[in-house]
C-alpha atoms as a PDB file:
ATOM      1  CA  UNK A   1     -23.894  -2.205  18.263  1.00  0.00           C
ATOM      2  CA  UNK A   2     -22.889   1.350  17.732  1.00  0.00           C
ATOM      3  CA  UNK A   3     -19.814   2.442  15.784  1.00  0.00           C
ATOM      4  CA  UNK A   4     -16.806   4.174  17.321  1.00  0.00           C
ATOM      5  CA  UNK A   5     -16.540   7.365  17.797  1.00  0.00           C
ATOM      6  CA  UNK A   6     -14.401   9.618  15.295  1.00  0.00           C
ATOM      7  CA  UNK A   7     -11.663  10.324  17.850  1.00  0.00           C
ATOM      8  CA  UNK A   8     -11.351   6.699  18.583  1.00  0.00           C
ATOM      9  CA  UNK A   9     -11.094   5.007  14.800  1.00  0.00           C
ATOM     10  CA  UNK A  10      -7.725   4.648  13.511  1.00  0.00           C
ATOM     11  CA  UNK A  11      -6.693   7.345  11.451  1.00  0.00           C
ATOM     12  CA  UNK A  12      -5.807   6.349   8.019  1.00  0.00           C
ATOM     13  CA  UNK A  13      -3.444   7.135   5.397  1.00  0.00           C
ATOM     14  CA  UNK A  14      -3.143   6.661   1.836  1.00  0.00           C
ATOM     15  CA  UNK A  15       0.133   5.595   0.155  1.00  0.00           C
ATOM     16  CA  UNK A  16       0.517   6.012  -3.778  1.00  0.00           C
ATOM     17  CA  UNK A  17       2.586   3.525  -5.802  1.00  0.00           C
ATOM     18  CA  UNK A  18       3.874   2.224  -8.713  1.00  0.00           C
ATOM     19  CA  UNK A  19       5.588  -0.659  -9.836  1.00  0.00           C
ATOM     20  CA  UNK A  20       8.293  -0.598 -12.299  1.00  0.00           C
ATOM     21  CA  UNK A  21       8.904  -3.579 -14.373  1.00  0.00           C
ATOM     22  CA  UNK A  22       8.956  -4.730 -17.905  1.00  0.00           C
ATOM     23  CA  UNK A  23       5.797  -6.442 -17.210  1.00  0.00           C
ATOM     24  CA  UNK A  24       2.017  -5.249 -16.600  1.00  0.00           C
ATOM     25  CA  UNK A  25       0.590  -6.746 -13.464  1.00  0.00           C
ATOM     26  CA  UNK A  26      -2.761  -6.783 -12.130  1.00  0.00           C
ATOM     27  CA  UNK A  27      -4.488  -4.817  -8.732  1.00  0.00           C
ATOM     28  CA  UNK A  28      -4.280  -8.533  -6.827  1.00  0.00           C
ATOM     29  CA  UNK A  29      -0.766  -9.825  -7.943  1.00  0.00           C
ATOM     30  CA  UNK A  30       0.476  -6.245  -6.438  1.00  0.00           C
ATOM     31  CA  UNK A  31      -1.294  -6.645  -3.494  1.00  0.00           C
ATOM     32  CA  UNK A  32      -0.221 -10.150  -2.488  1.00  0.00           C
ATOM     33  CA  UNK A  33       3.683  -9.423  -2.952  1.00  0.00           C
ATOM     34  CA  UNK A  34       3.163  -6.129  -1.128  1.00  0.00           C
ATOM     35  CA  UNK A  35       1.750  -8.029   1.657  1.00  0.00           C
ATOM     36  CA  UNK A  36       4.485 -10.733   1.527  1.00  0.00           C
ATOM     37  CA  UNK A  37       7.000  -8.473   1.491  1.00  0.00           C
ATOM     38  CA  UNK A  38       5.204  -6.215   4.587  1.00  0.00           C
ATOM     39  CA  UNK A  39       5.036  -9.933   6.766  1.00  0.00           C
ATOM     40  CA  UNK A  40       8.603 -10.842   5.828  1.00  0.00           C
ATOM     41  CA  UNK A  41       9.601  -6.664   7.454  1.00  0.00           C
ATOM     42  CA  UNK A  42       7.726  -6.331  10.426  1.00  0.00           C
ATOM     43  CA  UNK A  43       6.273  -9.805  10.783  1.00  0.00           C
ATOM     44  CA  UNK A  44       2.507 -10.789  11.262  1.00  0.00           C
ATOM     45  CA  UNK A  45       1.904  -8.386  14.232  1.00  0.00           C
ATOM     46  CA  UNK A  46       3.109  -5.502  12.830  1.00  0.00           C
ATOM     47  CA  UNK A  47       0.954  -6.619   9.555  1.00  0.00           C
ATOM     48  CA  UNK A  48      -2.274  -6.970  11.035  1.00  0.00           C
ATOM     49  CA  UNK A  49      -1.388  -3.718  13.197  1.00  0.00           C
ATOM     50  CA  UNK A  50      -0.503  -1.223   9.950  1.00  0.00           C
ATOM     51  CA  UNK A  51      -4.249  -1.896   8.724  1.00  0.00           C
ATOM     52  CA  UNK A  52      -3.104  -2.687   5.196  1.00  0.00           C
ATOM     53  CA  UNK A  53      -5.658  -2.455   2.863  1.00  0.00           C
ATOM     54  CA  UNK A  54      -6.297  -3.062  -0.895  1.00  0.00           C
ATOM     55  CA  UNK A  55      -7.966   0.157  -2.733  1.00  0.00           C
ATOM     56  CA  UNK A  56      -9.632  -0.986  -5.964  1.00  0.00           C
ATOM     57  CA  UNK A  57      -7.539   1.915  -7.820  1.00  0.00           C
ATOM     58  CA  UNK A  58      -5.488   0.456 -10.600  1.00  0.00           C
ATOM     59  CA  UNK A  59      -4.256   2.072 -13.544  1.00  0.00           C
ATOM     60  CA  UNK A  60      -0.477   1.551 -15.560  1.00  0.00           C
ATOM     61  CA  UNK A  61       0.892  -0.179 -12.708  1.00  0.00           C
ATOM     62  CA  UNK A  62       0.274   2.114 -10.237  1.00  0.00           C
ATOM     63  CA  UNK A  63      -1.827   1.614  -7.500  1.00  0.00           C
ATOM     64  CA  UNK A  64      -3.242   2.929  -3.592  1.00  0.00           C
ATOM     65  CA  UNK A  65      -2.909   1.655  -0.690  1.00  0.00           C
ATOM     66  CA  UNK A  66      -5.017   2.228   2.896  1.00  0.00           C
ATOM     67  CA  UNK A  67      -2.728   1.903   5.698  1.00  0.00           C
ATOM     68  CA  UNK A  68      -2.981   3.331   9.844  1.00  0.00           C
ATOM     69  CA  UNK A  69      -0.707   6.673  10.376  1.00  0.00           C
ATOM     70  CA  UNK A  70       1.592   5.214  12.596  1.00  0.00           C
ATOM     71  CA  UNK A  71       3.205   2.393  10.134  1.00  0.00           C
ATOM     72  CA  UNK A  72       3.580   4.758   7.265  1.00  0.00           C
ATOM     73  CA  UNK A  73       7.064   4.223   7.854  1.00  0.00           C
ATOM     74  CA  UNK A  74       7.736   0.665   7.837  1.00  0.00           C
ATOM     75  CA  UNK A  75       5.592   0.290   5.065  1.00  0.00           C
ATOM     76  CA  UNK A  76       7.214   2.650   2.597  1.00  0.00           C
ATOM     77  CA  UNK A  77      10.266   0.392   3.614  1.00  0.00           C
ATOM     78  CA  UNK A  78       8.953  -2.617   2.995  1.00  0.00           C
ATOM     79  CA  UNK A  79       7.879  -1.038  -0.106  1.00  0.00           C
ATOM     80  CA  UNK A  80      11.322  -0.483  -1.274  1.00  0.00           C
ATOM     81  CA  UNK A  81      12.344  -4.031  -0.449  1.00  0.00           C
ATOM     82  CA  UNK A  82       9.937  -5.796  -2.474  1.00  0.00           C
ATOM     83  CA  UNK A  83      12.255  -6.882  -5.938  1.00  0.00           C
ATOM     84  CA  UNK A  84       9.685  -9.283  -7.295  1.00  0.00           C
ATOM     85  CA  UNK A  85       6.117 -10.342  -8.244  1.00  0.00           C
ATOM     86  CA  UNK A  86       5.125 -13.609  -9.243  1.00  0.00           C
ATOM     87  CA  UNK A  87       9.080 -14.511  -9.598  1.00  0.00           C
ATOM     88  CA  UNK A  88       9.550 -11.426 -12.012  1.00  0.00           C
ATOM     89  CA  UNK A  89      11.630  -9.205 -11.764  1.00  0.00           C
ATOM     90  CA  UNK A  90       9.616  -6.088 -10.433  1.00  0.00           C
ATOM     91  CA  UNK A  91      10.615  -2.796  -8.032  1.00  0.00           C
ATOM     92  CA  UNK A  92       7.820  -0.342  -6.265  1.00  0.00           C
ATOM     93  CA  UNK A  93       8.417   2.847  -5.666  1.00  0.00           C
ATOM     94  CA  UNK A  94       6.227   4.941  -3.324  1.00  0.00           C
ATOM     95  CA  UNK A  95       4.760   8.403  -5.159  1.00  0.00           C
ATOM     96  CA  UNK A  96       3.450  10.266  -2.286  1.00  0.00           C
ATOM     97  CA  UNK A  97       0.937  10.175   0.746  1.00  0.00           C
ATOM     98  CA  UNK A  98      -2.421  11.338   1.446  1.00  0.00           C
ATOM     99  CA  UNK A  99      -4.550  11.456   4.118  1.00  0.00           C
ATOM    100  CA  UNK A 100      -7.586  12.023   1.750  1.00  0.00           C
ATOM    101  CA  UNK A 101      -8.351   8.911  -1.147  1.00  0.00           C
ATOM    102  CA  UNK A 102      -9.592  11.707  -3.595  1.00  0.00           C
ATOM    103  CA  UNK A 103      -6.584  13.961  -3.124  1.00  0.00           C
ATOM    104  CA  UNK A 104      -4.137  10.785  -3.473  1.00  0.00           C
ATOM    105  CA  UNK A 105      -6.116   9.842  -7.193  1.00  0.00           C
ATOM    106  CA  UNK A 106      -5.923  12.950  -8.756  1.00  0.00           C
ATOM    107  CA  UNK A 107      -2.547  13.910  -7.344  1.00  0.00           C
ATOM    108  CA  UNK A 108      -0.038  10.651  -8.269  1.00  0.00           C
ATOM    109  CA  UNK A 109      -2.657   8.283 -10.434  1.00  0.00           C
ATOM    110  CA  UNK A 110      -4.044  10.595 -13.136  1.00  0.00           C
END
């Protein structure tokens, strides 16, 4: 089967965050509340359709994730609204957006 071409793949952006809480959480404990809280926001549909993705980037609670260009939106809002992991108390902020993975490491992780 051949692959798509470039102008018909989903173009992809790269949201920087970090969590701010007293405690240290891991890459997949980040990820699953993120998700939650993205589902509870725009519902399943509008999950499935933003392309979330899990990049394995994780260093002092802070974190990428892969998501399609036209959601950036209603994900940084869901973002916001997330106020706990794991039934702790927890906030995420979002640091920036890339459009490159590289540019979005060196930029808000490091």
């Amino acid at each position: 089967m051949k692959s798509l071409l470039p102008s018909l793949r989903a173009k992809k952006r790269y949201i920087a965050f970090e969590v701010i809480s007293d405690y240290h959480f891991n890459k997949e404990e980040a990820y699953n509340a993120i998700k939650d809280s993205v589902k509870s926001y725009i519902g399943t549909l509008g999950l499935s359709e933003s392309g979330l993705m899990s990049i394995d980037i994780w260093h002092n609670n802070k974190g990428i994730i892969k998501v399609n260009h036209h959601k950036i939106n209603l994900i940084k809002a869901a973002l916001t609204l997330t106020n706990n992991i794991n039934n702790k108390k927890a906030m995420i902020r979002t640091l920036g957006i890339s459009g490159i993975l590289n540019k979005a490491q060196k930029k808000y992780l490091i």
